[in-house]
N, C-alpha and C. Protein backbone atom coordinates (compact mmCIF):
# COMPACT_ATOMS: atom_id res chain seq x y z
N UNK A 1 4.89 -8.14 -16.95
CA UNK A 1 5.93 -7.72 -16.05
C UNK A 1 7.07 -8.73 -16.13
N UNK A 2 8.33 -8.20 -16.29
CA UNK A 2 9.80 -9.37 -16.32
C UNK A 2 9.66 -9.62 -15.23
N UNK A 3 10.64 -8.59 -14.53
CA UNK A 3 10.97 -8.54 -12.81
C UNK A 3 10.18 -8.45 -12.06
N UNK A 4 9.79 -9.66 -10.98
CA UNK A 4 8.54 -9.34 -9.91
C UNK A 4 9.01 -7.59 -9.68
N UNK A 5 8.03 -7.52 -9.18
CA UNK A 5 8.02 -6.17 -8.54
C UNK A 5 7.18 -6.04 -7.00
N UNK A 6 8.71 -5.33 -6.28
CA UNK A 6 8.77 -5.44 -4.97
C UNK A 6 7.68 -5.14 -3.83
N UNK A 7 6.94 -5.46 -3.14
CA UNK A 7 6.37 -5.13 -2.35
C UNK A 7 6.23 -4.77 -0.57
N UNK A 8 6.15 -3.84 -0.20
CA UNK A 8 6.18 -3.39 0.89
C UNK A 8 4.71 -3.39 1.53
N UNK A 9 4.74 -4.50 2.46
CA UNK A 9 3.37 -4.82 3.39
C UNK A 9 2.98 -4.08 4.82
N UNK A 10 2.12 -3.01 4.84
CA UNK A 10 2.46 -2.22 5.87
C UNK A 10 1.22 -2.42 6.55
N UNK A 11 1.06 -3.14 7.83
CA UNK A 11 -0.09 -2.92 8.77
C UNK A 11 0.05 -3.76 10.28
N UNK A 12 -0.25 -3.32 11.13
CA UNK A 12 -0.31 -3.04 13.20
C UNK A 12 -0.60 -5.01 12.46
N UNK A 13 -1.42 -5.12 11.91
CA UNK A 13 -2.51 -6.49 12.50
C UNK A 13 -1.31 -7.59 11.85
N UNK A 14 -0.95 -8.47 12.34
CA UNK A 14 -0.19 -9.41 11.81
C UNK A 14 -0.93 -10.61 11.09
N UNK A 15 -2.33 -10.74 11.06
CA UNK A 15 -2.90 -11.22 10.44
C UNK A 15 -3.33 -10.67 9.13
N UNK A 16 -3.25 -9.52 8.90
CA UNK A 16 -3.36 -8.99 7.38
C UNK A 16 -2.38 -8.96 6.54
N UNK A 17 -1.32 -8.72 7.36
CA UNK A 17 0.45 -8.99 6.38
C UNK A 17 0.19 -10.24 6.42
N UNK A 18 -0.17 -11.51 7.19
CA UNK A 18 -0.23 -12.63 6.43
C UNK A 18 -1.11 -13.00 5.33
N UNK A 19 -1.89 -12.23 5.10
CA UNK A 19 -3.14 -12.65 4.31
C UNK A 19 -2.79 -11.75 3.20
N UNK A 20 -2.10 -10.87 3.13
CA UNK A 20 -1.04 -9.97 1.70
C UNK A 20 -0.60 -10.95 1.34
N UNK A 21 0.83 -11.62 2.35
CA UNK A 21 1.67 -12.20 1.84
C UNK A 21 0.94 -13.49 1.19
N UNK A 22 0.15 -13.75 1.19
CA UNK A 22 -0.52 -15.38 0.82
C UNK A 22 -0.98 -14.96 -0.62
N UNK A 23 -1.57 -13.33 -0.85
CA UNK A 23 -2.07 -12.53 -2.20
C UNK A 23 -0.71 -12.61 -2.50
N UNK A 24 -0.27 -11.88 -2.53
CA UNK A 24 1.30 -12.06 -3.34
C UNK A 24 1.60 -12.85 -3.95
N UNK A 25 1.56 -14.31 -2.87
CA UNK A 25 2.51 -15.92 -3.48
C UNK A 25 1.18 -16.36 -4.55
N UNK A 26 0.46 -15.82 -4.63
CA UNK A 26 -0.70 -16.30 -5.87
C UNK A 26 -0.70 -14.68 -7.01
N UNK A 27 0.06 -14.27 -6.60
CA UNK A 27 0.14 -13.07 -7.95
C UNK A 27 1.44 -13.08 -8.52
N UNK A 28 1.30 -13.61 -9.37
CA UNK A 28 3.04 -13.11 -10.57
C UNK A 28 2.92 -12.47 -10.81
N UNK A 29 4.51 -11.54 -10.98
CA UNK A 29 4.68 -10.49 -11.06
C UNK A 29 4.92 -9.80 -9.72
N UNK A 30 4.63 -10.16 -8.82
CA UNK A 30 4.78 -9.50 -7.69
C UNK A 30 5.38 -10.20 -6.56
N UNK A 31 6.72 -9.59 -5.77
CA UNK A 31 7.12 -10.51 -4.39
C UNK A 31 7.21 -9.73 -3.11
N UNK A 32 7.08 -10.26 -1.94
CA UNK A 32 7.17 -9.49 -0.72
C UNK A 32 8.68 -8.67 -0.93
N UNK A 33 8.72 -7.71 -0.55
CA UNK A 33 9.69 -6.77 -0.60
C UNK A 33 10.63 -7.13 1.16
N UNK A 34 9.21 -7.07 2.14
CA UNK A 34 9.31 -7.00 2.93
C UNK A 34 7.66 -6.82 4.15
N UNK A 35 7.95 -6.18 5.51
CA UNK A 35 6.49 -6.00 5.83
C UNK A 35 6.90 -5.26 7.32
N UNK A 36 6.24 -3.88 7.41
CA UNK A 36 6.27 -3.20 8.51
C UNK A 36 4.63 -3.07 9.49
N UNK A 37 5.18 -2.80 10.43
CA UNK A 37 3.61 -3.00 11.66
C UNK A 37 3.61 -1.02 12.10
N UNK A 38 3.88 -0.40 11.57
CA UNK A 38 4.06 1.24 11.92
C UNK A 38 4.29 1.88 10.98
N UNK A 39 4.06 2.77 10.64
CA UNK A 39 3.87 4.29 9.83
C UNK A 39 5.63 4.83 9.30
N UNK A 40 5.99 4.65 11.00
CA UNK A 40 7.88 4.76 11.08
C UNK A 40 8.27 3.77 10.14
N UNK A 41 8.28 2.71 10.62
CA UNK A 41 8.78 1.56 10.04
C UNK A 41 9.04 0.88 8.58
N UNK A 42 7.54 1.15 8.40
CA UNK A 42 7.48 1.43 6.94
C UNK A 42 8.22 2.88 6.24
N UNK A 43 8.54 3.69 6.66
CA UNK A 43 9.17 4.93 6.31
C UNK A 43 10.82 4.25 5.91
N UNK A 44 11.26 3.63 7.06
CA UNK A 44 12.50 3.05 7.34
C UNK A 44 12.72 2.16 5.99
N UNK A 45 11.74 0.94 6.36
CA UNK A 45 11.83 0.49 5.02
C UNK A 45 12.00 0.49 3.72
N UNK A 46 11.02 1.69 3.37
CA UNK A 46 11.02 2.08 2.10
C UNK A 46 12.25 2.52 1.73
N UNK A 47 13.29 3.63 2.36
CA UNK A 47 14.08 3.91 1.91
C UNK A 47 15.32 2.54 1.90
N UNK A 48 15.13 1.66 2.80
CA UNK A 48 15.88 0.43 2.68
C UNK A 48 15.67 -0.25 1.42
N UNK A 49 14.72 -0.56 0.86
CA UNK A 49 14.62 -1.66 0.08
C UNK A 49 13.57 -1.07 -1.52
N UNK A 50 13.63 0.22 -0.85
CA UNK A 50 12.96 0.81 -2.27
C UNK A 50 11.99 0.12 -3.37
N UNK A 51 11.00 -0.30 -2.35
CA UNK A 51 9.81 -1.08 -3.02
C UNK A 51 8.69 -0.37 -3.93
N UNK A 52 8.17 -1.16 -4.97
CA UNK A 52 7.81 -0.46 -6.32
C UNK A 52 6.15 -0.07 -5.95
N UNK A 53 5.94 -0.84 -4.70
CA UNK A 53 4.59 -0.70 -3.93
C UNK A 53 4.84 -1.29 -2.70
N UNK A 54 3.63 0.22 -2.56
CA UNK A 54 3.55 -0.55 -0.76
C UNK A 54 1.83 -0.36 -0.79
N UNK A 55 1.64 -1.62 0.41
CA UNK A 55 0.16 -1.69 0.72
C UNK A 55 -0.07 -1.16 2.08
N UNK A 56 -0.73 0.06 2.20
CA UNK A 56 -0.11 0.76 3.50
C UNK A 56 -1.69 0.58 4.43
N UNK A 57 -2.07 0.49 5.44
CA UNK A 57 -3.10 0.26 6.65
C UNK A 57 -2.97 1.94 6.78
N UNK A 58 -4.08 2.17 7.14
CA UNK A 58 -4.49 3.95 7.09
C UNK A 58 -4.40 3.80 9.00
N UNK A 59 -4.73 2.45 9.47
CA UNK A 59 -4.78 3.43 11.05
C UNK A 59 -4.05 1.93 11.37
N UNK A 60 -3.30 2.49 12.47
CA UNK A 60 -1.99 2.43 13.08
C UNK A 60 -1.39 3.20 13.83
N UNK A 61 -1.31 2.79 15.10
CA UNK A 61 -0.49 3.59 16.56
C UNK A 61 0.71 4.08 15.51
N UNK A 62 0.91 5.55 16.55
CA UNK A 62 2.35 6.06 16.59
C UNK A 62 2.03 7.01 15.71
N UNK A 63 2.33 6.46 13.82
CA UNK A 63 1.72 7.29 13.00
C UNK A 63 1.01 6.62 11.91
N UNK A 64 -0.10 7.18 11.53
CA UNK A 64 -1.05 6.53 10.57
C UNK A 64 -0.39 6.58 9.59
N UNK A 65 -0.92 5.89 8.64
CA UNK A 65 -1.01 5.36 7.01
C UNK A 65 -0.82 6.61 6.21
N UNK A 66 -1.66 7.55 6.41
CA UNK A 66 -1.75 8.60 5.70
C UNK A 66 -0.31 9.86 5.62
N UNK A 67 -0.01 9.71 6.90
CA UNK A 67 1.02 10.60 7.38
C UNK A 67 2.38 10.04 6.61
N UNK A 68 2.55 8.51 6.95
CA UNK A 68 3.85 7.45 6.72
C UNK A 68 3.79 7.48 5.07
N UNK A 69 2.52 7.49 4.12
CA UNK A 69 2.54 7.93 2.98
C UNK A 69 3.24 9.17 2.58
N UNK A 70 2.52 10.16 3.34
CA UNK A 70 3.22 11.64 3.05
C UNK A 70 4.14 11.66 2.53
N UNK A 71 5.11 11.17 3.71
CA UNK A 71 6.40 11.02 3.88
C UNK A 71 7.57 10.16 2.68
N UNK A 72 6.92 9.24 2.16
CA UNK A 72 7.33 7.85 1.41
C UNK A 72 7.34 8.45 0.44
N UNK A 73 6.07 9.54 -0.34
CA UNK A 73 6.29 9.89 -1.50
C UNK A 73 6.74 10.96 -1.35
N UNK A 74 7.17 11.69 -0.82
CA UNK A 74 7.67 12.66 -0.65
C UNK A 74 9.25 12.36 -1.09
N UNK A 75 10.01 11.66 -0.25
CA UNK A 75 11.29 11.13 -0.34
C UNK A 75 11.12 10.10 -2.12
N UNK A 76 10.40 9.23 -2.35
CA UNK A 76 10.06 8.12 -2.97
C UNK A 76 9.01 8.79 -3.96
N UNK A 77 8.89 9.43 -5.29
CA UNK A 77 7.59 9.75 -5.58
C UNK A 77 7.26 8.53 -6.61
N UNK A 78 8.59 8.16 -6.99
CA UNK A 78 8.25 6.89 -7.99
C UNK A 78 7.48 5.32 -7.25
N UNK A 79 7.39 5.81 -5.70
CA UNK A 79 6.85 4.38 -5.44
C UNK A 79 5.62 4.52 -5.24
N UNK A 80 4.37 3.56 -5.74
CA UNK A 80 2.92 3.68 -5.98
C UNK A 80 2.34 3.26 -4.55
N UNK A 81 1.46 3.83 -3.42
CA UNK A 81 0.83 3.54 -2.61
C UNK A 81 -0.08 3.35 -2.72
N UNK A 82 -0.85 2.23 -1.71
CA UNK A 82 -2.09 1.72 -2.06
C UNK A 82 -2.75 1.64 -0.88
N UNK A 83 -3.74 2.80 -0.14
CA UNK A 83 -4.10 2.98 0.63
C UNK A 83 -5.10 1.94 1.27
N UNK A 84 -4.99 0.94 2.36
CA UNK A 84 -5.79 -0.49 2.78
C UNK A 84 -6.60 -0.29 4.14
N UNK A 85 -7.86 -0.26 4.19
CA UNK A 85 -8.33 -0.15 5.54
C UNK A 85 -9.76 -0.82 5.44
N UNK A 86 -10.63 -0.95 6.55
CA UNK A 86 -11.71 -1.55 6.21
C UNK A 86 -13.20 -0.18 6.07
N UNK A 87 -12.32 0.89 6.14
CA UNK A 87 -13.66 2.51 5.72
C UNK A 87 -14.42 1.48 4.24
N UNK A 88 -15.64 1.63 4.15
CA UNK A 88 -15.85 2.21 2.61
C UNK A 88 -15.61 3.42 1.72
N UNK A 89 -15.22 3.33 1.00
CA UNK A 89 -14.72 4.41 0.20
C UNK A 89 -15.32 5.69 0.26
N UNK A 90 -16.38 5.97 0.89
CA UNK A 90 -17.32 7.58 1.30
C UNK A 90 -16.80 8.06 2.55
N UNK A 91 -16.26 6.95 3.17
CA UNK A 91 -16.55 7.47 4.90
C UNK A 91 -14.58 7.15 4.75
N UNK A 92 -13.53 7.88 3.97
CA UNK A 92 -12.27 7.79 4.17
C UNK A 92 -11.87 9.19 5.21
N UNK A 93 -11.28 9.52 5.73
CA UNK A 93 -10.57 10.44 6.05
C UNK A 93 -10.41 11.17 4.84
N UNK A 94 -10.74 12.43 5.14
CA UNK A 94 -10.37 13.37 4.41
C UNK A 94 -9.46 13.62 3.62
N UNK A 95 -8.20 13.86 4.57
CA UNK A 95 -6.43 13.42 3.71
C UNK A 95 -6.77 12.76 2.96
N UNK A 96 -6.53 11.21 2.69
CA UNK A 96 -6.76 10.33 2.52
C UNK A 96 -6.14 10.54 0.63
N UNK A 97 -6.95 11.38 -0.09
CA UNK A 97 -6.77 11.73 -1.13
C UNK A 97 -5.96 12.73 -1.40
N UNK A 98 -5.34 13.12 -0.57
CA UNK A 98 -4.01 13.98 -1.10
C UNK A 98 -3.29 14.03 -0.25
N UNK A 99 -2.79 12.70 -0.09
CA UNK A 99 -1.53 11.83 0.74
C UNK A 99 -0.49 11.43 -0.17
N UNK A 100 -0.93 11.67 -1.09
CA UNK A 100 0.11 11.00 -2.58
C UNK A 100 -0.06 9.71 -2.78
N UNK A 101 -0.82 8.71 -2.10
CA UNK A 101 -1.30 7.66 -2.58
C UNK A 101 -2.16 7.55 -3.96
N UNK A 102 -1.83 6.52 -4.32
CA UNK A 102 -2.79 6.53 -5.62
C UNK A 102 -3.95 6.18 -5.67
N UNK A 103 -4.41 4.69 -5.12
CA UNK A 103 -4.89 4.55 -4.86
C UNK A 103 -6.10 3.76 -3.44
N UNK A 104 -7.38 3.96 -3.17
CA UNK A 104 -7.66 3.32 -1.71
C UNK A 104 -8.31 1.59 -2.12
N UNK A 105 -8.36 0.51 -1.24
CA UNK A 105 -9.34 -0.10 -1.49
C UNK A 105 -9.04 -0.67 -0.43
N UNK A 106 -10.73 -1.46 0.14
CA UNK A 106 -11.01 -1.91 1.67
C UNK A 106 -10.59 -3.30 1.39
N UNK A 107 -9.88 -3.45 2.97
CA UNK A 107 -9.41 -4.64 2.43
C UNK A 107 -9.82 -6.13 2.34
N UNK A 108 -11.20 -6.02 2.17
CA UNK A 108 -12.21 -7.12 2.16
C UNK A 108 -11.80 -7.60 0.69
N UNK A 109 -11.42 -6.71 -0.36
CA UNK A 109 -11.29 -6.59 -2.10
C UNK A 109 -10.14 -6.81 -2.47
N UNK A 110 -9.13 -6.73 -1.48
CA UNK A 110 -7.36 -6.86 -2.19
C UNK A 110 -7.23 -8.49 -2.16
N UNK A 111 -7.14 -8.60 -3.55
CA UNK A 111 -6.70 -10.05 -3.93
C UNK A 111 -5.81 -9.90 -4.91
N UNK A 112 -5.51 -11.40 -5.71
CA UNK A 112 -4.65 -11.48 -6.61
C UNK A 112 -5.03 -10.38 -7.91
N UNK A 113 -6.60 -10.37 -8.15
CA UNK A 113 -7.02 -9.72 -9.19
C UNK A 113 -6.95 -8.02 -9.25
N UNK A 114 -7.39 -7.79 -8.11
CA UNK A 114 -7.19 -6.76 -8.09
C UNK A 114 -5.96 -5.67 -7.53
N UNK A 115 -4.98 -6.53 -7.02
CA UNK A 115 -3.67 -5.82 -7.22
C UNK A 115 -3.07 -5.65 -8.67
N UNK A 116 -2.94 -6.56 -9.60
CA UNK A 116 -3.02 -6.50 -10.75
C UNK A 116 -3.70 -5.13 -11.67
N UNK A 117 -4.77 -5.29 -10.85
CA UNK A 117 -5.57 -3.84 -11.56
C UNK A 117 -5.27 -2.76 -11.47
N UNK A 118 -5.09 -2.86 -10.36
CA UNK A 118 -4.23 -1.55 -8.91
C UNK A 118 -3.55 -1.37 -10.11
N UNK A 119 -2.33 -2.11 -10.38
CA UNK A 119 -0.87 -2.10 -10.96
C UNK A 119 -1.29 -1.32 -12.25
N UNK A 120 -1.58 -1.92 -12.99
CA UNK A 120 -2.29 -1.46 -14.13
C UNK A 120 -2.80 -0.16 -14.27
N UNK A 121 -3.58 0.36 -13.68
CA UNK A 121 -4.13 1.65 -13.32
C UNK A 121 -3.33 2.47 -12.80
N UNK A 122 -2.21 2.24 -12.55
CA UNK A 122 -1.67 3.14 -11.43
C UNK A 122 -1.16 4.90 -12.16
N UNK A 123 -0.97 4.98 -13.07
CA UNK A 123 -0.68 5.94 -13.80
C UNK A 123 -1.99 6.54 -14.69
N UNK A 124 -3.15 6.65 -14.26
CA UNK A 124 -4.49 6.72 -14.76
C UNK A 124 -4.79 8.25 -14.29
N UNK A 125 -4.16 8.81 -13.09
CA UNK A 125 -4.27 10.26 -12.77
C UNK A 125 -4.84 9.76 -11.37
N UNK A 126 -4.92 11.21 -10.25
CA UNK A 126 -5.67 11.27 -9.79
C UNK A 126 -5.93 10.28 -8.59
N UNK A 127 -6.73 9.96 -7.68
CA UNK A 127 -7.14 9.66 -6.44
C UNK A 127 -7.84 8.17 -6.72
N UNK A 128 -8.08 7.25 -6.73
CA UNK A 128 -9.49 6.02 -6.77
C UNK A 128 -9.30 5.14 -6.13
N UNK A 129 -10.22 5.58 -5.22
CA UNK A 129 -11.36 5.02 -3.95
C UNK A 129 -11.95 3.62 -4.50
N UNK A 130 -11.82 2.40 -4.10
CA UNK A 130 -12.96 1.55 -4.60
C UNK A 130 -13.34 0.70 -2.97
């Protein structure tokens, strides 16, 4: 990757956007774009700062993850979502997989390595749950 590529940190808990942002500053290639606590917000954002990913929290007052996705790729289809919650991958919400996200993973697993992978994969087809 030349240009980091932008990131949009979306989740209620302010302790998990810190613990993104700390994955980030140990992943090249990749910089905070920015970081929303709502579904809205992140909506707002995205069209502000047109980030190349967002790491979106599936539950969240007001409107969930899934919905605020809808929406993002809908307007945004070129930007890759990466669905973050602590479900295991069996027990997701239904939606979940045809939210236009690409892909899910709990966020016990999002590190430097595997955003990378994320990245990598992202054009692979299809829905993946890990």
């Amino acid at each position: 990757m030349s240009d980091p590529l932008p990131v949009l940190v979306v989740d209620d808990q302010a302790p998990f956007r810190s613990a993104m942002k700390a994955v980030l500053r140990r992943s090249p290639g990749f910089e905070l774009a920015g970081e929303a606590a709502s579904g809205s917000e992140a909506i707002a954002m995205a069209d502000e700062l047109q980030p190349a990913l967002v790491l979106m929290d599936i539950n969240m007052p007001e409107m969930n993850g899934i919905e605020a996705t809808r929406r993002i790729v809908s307007s945004h289809p070129e930007v890759v979502v990466v669905l973050c919650s602590t479900y295991e991958a069996g027990d997701l919400p239904s939606d979940a997989a045809t939210s236009g996200a690409r892909a899910y993973i709990n966020k016990e697993h999002l590190g430097a390595d595997t955003l990378r992978q994320l990245w990598a994969e992202r054009d692979t087809g299809g829905f993946v749950a890990r």
